[in-house]
C-alpha atoms as a PDB file:
ATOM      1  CA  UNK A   1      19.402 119.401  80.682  1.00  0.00           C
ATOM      2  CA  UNK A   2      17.466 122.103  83.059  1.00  0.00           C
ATOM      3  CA  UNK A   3      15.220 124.448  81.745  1.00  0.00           C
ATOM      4  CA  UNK A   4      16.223 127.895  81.490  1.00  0.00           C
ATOM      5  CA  UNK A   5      15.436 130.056  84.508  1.00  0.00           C
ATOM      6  CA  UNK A   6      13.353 133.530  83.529  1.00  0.00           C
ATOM      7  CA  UNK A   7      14.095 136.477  85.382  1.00  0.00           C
ATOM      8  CA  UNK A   8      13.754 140.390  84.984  1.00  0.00           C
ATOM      9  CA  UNK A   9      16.599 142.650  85.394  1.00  0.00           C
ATOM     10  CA  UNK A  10      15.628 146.712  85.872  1.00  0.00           C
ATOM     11  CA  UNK A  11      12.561 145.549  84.286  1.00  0.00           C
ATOM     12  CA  UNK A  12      13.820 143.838  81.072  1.00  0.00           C
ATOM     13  CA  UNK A  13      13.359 140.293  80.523  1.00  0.00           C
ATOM     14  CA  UNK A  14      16.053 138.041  81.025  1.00  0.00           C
ATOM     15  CA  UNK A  15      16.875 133.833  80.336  1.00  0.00           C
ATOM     16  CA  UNK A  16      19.646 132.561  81.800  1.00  0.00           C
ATOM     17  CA  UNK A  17      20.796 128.792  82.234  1.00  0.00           C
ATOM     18  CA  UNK A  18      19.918 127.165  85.507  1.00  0.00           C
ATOM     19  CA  UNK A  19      23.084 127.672  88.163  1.00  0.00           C
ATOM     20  CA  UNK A  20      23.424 131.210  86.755  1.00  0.00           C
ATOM     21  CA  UNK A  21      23.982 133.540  89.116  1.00  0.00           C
ATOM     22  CA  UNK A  22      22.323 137.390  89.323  1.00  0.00           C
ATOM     23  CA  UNK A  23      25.767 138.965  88.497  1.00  0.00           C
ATOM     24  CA  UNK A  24      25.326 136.655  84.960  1.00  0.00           C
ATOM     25  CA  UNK A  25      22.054 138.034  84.623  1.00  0.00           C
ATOM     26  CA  UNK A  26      22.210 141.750  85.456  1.00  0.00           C
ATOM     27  CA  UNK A  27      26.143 141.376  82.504  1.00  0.00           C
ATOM     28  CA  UNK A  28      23.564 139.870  79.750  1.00  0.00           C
ATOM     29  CA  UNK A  29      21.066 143.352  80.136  1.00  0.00           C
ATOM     30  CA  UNK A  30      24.315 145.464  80.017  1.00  0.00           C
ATOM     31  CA  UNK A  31      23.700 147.145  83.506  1.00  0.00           C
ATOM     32  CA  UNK A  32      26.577 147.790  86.372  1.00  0.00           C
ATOM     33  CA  UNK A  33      25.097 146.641  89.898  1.00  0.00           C
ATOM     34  CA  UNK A  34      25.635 149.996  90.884  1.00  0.00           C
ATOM     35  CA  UNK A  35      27.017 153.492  91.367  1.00  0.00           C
ATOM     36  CA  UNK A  36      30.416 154.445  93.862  1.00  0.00           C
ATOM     37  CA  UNK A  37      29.632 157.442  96.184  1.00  0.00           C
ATOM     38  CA  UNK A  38      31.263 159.547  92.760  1.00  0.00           C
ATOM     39  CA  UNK A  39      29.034 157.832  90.025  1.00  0.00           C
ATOM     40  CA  UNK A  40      31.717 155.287  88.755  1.00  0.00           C
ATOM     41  CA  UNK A  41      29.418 151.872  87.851  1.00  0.00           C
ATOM     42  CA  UNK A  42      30.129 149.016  89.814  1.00  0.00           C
ATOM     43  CA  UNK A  43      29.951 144.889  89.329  1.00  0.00           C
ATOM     44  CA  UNK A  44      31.288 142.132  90.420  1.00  0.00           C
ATOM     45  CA  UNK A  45      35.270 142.020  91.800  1.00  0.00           C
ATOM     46  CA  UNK A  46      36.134 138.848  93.980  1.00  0.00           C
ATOM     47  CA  UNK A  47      33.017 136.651  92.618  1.00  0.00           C
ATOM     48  CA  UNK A  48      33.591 135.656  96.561  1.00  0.00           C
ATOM     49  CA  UNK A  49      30.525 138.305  98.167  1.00  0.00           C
ATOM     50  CA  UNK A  50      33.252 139.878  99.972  1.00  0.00           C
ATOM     51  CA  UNK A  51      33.821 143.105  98.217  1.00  0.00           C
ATOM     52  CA  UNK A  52      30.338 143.793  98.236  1.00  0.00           C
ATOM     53  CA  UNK A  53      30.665 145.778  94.750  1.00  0.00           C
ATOM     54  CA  UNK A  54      28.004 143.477  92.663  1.00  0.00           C
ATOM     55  CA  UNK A  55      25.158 144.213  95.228  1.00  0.00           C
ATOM     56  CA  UNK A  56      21.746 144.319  93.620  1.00  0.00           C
ATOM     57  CA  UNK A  57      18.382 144.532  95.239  1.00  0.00           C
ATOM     58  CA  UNK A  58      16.603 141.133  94.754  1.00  0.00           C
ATOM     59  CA  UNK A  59      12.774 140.599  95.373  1.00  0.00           C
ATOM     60  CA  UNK A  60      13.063 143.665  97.444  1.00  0.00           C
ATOM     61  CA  UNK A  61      15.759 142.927  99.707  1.00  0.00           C
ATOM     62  CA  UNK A  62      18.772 145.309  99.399  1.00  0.00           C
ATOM     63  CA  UNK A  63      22.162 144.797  99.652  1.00  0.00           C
ATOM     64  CA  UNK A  64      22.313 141.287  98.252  1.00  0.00           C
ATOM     65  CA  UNK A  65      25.864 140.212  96.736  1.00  0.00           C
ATOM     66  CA  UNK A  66      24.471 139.250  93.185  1.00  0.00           C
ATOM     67  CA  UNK A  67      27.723 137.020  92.705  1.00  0.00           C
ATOM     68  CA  UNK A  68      26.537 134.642  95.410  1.00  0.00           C
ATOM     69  CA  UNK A  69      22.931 134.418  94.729  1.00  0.00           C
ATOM     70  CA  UNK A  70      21.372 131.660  91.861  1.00  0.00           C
ATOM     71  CA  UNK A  71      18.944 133.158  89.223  1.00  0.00           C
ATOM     72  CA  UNK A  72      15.433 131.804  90.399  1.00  0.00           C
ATOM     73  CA  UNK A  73      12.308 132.066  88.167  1.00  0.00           C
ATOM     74  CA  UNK A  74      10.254 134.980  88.396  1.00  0.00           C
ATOM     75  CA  UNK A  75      13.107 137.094  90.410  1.00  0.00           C
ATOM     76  CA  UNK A  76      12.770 140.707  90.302  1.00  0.00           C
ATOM     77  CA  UNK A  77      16.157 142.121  90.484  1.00  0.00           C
ATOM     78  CA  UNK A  78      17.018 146.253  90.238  1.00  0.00           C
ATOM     79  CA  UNK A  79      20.353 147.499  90.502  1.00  0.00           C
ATOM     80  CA  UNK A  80      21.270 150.869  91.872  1.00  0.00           C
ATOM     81  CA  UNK A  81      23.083 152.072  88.741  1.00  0.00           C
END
């Protein structure tokens, strides 16, 4: 069995199980990825990163679709919402 992958969410503390994705991680903390141009929270839609609605800044890099993207230890993820 893998070990469990430690990550931080909006600054809270997260453990998810390896193969996880972000989208996983930012659900268990209770946060939407982010905000629509009218304040209606956002997450994950087609679990494909086309619709572009679960994207999270990860390590600092905007824009990421946190559907496609594994949980990796030590990650430092903030969502817009």
């Amino acid at each position: 069995m893998s070990e469990p992958v430690v990550l931080t969410v909006n600054g809270s503390r997260v453990t998810v199980r390896a193969g996880a994705t972000v989208a996983a991680a930012v659900a268990l903390v209770g946060r939407a990825c982010r905000r629509s141009v009218s304040g209606e929270p956002r997450g994950p839609l087609c679990g494909m990163g086309i619709c572009f609605e679960c994207r999270v800044t990860i390590d600092g890099k905007r824009h990421r679709p946190s559907c496609q993207v594994l949980c990796q230890p030590g990650m430092e993820v903030s969502t817009d919402a």
